[in-house]
C-alpha atoms as a PDB file:
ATOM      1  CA  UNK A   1      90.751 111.538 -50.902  1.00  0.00           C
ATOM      2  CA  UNK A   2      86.930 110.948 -51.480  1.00  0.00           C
ATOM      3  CA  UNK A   3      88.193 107.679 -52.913  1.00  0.00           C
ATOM      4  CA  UNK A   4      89.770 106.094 -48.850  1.00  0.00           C
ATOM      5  CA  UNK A   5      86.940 107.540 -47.418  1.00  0.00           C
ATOM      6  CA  UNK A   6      84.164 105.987 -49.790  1.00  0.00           C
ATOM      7  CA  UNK A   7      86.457 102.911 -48.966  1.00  0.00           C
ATOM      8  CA  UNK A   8      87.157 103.676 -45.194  1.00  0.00           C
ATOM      9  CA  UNK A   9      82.790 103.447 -44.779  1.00  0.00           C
ATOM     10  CA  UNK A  10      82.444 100.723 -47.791  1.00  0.00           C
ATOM     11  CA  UNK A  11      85.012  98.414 -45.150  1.00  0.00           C
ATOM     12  CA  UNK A  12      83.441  99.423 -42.156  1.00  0.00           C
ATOM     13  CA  UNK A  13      79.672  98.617 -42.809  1.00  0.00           C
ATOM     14  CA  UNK A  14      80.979  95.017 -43.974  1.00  0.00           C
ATOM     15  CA  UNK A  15      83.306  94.727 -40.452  1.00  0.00           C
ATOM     16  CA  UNK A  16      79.661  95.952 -38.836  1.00  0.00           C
ATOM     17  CA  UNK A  17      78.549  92.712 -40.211  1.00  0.00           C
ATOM     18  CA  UNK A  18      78.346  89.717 -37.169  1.00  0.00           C
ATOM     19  CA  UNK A  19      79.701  86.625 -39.028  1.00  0.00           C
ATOM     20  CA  UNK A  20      82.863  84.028 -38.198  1.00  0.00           C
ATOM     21  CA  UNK A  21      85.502  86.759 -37.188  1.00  0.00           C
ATOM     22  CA  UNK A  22      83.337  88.553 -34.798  1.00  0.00           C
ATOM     23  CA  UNK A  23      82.340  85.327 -32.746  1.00  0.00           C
ATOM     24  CA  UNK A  24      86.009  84.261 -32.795  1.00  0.00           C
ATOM     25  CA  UNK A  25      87.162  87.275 -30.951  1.00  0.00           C
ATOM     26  CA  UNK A  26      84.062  88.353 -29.125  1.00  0.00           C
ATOM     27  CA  UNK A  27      84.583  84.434 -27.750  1.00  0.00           C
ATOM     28  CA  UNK A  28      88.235  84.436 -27.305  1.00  0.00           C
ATOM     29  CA  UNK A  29      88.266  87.567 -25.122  1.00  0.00           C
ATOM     30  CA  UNK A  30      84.916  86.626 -22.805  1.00  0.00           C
ATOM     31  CA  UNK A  31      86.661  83.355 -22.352  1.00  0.00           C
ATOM     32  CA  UNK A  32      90.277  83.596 -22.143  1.00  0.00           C
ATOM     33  CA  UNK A  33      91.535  87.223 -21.326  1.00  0.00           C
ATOM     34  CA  UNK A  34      92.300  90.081 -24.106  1.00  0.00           C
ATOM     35  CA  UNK A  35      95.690  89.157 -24.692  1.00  0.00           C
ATOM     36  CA  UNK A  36      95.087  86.056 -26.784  1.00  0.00           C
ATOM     37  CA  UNK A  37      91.995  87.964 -28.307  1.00  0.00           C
ATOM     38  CA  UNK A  38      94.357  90.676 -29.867  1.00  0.00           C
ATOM     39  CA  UNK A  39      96.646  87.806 -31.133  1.00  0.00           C
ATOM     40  CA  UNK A  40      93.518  85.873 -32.354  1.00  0.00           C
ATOM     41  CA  UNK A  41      92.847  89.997 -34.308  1.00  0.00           C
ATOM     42  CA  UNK A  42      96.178  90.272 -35.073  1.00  0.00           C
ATOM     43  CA  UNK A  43      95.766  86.382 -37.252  1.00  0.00           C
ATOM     44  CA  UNK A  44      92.407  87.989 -38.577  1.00  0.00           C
ATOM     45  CA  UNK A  45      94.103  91.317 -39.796  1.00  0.00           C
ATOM     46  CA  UNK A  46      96.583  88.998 -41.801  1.00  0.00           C
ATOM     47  CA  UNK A  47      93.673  87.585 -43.536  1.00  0.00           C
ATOM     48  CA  UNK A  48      92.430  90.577 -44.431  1.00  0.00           C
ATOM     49  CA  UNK A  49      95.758  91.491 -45.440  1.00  0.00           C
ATOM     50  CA  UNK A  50      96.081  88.651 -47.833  1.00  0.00           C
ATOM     51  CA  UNK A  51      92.454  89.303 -49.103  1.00  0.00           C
ATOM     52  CA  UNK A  52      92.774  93.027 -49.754  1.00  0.00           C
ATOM     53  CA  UNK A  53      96.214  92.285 -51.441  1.00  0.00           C
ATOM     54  CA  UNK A  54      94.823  89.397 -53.718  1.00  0.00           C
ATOM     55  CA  UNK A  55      91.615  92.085 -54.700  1.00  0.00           C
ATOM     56  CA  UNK A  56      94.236  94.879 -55.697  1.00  0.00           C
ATOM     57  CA  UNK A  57      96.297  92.135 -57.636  1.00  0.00           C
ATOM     58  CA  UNK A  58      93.346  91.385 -59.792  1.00  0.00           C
ATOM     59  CA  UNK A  59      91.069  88.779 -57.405  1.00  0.00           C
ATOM     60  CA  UNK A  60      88.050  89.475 -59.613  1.00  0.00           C
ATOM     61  CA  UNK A  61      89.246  88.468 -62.749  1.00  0.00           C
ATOM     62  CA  UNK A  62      90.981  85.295 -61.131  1.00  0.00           C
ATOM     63  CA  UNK A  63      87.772  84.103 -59.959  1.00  0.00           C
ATOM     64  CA  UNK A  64      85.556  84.563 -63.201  1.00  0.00           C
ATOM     65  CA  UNK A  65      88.508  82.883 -65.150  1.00  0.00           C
ATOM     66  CA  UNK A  66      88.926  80.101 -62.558  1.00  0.00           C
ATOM     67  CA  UNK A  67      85.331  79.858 -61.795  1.00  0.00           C
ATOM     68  CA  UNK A  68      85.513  76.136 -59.809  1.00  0.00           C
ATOM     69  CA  UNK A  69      88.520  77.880 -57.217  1.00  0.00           C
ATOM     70  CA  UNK A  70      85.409  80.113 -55.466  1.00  0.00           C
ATOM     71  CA  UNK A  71      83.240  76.823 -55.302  1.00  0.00           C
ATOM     72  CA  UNK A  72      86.670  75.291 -53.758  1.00  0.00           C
ATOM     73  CA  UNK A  73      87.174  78.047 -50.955  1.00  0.00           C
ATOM     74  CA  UNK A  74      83.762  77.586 -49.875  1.00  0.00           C
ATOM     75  CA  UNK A  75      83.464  73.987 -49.885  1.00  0.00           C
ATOM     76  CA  UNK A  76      86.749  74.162 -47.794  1.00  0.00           C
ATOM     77  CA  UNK A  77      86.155  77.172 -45.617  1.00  0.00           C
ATOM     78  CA  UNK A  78      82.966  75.353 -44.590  1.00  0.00           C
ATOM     79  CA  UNK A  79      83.953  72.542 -43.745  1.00  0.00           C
ATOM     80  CA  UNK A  80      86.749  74.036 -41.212  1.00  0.00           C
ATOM     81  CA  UNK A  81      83.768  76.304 -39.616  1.00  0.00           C
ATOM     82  CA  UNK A  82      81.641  72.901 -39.245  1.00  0.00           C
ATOM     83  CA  UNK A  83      84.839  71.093 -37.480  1.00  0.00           C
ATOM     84  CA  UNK A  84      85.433  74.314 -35.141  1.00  0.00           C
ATOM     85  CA  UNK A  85      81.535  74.527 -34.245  1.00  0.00           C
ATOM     86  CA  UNK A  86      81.573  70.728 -33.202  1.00  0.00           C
ATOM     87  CA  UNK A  87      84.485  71.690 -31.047  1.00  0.00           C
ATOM     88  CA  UNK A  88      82.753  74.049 -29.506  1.00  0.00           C
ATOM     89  CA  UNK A  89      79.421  72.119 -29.224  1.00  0.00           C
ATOM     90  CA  UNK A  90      81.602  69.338 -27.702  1.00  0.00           C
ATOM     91  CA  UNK A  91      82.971  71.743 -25.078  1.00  0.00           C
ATOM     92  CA  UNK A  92      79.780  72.905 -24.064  1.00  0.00           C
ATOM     93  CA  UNK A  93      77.993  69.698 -23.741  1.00  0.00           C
ATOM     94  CA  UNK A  94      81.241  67.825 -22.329  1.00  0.00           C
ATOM     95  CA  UNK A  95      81.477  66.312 -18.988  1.00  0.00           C
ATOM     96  CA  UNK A  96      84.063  69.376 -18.179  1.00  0.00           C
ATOM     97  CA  UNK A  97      82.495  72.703 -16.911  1.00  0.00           C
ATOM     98  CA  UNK A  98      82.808  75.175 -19.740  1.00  0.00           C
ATOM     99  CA  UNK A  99      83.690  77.815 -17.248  1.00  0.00           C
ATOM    100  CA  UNK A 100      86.577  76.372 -16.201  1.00  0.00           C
ATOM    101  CA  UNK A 101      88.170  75.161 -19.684  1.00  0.00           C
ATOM    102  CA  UNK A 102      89.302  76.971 -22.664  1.00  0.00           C
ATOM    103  CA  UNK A 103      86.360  75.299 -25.192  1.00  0.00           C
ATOM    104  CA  UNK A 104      87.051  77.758 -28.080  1.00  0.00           C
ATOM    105  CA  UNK A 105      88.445  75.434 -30.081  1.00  0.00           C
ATOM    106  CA  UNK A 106      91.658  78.229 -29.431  1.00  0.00           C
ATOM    107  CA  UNK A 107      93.856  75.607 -27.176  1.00  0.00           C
ATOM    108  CA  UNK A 108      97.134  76.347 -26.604  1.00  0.00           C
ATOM    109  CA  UNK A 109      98.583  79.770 -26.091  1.00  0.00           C
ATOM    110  CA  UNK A 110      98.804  83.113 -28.184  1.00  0.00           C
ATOM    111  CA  UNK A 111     100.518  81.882 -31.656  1.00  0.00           C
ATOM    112  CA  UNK A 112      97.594  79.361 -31.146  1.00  0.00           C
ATOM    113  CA  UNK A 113      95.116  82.196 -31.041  1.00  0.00           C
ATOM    114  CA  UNK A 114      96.727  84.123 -34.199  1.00  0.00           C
ATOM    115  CA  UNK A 115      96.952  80.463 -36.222  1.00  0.00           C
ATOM    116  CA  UNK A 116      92.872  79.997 -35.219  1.00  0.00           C
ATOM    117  CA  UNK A 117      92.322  83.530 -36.367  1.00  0.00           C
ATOM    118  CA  UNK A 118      94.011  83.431 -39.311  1.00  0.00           C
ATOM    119  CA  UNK A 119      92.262  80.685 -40.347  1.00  0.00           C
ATOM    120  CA  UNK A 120      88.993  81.600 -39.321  1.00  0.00           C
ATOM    121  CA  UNK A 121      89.184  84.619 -41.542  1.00  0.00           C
ATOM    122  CA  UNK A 122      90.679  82.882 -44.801  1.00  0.00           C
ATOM    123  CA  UNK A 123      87.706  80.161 -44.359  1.00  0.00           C
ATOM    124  CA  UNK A 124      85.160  82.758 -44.257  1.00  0.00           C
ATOM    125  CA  UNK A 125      83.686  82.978 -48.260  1.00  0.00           C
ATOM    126  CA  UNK A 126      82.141  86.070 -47.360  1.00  0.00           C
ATOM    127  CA  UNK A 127      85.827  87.648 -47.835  1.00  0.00           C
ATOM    128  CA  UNK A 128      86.200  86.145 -51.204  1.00  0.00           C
ATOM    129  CA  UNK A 129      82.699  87.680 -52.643  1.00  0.00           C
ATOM    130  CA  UNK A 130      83.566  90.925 -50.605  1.00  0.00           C
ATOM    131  CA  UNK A 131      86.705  91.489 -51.706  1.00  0.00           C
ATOM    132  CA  UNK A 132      86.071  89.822 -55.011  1.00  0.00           C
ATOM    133  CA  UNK A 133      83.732  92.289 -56.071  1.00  0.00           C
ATOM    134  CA  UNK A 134      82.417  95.122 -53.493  1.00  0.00           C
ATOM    135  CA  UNK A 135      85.541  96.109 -52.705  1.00  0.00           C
ATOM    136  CA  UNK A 136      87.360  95.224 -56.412  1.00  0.00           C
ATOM    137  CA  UNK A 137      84.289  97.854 -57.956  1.00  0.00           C
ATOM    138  CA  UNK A 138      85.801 100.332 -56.213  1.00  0.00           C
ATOM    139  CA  UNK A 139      89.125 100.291 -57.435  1.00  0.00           C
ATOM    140  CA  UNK A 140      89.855 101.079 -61.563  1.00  0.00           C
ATOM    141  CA  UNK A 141      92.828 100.208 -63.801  1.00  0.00           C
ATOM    142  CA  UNK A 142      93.818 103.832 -63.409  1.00  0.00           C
ATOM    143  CA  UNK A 143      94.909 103.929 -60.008  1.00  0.00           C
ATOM    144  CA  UNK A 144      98.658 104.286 -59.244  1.00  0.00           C
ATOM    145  CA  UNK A 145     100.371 101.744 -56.880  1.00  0.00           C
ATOM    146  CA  UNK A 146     100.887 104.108 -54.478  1.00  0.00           C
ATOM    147  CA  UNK A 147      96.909 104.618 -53.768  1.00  0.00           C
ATOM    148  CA  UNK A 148      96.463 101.152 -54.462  1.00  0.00           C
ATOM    149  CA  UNK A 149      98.862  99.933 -51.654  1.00  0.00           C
ATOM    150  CA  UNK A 150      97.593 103.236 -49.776  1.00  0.00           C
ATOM    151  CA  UNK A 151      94.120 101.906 -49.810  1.00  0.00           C
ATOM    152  CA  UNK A 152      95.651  98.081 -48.671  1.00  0.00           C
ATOM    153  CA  UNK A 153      97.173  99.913 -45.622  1.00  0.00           C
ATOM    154  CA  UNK A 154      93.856 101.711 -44.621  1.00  0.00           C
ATOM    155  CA  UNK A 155      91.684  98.548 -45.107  1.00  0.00           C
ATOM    156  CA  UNK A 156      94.496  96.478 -42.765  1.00  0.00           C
ATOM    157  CA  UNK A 157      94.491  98.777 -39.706  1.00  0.00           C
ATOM    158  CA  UNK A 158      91.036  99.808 -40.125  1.00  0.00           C
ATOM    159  CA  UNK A 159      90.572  95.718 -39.695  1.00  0.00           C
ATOM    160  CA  UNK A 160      92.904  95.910 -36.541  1.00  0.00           C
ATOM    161  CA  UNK A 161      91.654  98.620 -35.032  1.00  0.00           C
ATOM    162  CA  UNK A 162      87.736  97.896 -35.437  1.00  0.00           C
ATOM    163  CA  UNK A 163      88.281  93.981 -33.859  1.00  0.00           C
ATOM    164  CA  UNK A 164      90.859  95.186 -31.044  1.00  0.00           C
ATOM    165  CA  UNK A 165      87.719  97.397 -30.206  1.00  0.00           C
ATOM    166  CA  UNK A 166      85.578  94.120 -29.788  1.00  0.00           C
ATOM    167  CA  UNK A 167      88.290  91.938 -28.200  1.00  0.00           C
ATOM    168  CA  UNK A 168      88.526  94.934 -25.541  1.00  0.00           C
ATOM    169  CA  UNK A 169      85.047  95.048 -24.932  1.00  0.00           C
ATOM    170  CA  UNK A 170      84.376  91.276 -24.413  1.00  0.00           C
ATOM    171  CA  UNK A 171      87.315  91.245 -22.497  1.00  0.00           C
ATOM    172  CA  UNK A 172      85.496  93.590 -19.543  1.00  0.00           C
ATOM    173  CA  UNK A 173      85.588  92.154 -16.234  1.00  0.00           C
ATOM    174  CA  UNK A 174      81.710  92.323 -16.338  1.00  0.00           C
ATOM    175  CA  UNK A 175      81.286  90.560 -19.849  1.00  0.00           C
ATOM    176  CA  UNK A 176      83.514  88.224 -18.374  1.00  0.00           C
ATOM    177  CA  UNK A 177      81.656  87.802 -15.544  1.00  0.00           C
ATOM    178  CA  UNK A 178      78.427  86.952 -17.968  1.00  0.00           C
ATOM    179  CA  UNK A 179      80.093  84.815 -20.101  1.00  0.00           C
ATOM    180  CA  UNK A 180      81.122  82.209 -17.233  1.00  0.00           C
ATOM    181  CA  UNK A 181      77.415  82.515 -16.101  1.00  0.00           C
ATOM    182  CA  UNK A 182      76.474  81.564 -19.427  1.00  0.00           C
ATOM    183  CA  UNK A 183      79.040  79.578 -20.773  1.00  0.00           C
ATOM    184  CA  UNK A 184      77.413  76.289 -21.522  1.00  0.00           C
ATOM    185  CA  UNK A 185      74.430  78.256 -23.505  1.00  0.00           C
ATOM    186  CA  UNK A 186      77.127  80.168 -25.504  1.00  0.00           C
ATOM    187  CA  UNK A 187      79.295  77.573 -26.647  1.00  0.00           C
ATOM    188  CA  UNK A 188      76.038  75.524 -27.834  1.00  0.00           C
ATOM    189  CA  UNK A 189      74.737  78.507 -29.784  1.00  0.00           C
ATOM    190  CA  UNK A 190      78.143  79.473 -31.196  1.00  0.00           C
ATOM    191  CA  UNK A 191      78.722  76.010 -31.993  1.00  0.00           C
ATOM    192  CA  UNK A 192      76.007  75.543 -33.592  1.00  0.00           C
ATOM    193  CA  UNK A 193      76.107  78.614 -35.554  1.00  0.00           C
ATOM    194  CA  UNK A 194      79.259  77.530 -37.021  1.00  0.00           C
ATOM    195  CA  UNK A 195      78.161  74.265 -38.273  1.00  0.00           C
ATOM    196  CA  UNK A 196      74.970  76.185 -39.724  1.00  0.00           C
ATOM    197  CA  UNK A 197      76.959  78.230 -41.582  1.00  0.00           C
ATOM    198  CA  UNK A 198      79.861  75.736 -42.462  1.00  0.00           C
ATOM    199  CA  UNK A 199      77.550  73.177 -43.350  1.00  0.00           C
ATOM    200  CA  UNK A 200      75.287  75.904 -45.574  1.00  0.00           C
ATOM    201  CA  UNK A 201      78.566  76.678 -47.444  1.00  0.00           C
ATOM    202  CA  UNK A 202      79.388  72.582 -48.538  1.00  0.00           C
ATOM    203  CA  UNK A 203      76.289  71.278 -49.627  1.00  0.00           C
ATOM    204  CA  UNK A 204      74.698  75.135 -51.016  1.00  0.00           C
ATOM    205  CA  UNK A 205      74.002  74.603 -54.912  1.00  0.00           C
ATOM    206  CA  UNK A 206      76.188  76.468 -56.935  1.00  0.00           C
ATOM    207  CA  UNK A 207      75.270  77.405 -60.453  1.00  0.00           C
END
C-alpha cells in the first residue's frame, strides 16, 4: 500500500507542475465551455495512459538502449508546441476578435478537442524523462502484474480526475467572464509560451 501512495503524491506533485497540458485545458475551458475541455482531458489521460504503460513495459531501458529515439520525441514534440503557439499567436493578433472565435488552435468540435489533447500530451518531453525515470525508479523487477497494472490504473484516473478539476474551474462563468476581457493578452502569452518551449526543445544541445 505505501508503494500507490508514495506513487499517488510522486504523480501528483508532477500534475502540480504548469507546463503544455495545463494551458491546453485551462484554455480550452475559459474559451470554449467545459464540455470540450473534459474531451480535450479525456485525449490527455490517454497520453498518460500510453506513457505510464510504456514505463511499466520497460521505457527506461528502451531509451538508454535507443538513446537518439528521446532526442527524436523532443525534436518532434517541439516542433508541434511551436506550430500550436503560432496558432495561437495568430489568433490573438488576427484581424478577428479573439473573444468571439475559437483561437485555441482546438477548431472543430469535441473529437477535435480529445485529438489536440492527445497530442499535446504525447509532444510534451517532460512525460518521457518523467515517466522514463521518476516514475520507472519507483517500480522494481519484483512487482507482480497485478500491482503493476494496479499502479497504471491509479496514475490514469488520478490524471483524469486532477485536469477535470482544472477544466471545471476555468470553465466558471466568472473565469469566463475574464478570459473574454483578456483574450487578446492570453492568447499572445500562451502563444508565445508554446513556441518558447517548443522552440527550446529543437535547437537545445543534447549530449
Amino acid at each position: 500500500m505505501h508503494l500507490f501512495l508514495a506513487i499517488a503524491v510522486v504523480h501528483l506533485v508532477a500534475l502540480l507542475s504548469p507546463g503544455p497540458d495545463f494551458f491546453f485545458v485551462s484554455r480550452t475551458a475559459a474559451s470554449r465551455s467545459r464540455r470540450p475541455a473534459l474531451f480535450g482531458v479525456l485525449g490527455i489521460t490517454l497520453g498518460i495512459a500510453l506513457w505510464s504503460a510504456l514505463a511499466l513495459l520497460g521505457l527506461q531501458l528502451l531509451l538508454h538502449r535507443v538513446a537518439w529515439l528521446q532526442q527524436l520525441i523532443a525534436v518532434a514534440g517541439g516542433l508541434y508546441l511551436a506550430w500550436m503557439g503560432l496558432r495561437m499567436l495568430r489568433g490573438a493578433f488576427g484581424p478577428a476578435p479573439a473573444a468571439q472565435v475559437d483561437t485555441a488552435a482546438v477548431p472543430g468540435g469535441e473529437l477535435a478537442a480529445l485529438r489536440a489533447g492527445l497530442l499535446t500530451n504525447l509532444a510534451n518531453p517532460k512525460a518521457v524523462v518523467y515517466f522514463g525515470s521518476v516514475f520507472s525508479a519507483f517500480l522494481g523487477d519484483r512487482l507482480d502484474a497485478a500491482t503493476r497494472w494496479g499502479l497504471w490504473a491509479l496514475v490514469v484516473a488520478e490524471t483524469f480526475a486532477w485536469f477535470a478539476l482544472v477544466a471545471a474551474f476555468f470553465a466558471l462563468p466568472a473565469m469566463r467572464r475574464g478570459y473574454l476581457r483578456l483574450a487578446r493578452w492570453i492568447d499572445g502569452l500562451a502563444g508565445a509560451v508554446f513556441v518558447a518551449f517548443g522552440l527550446r526543445l529543437v535547437f537545445a544541445r543534447r549530449s
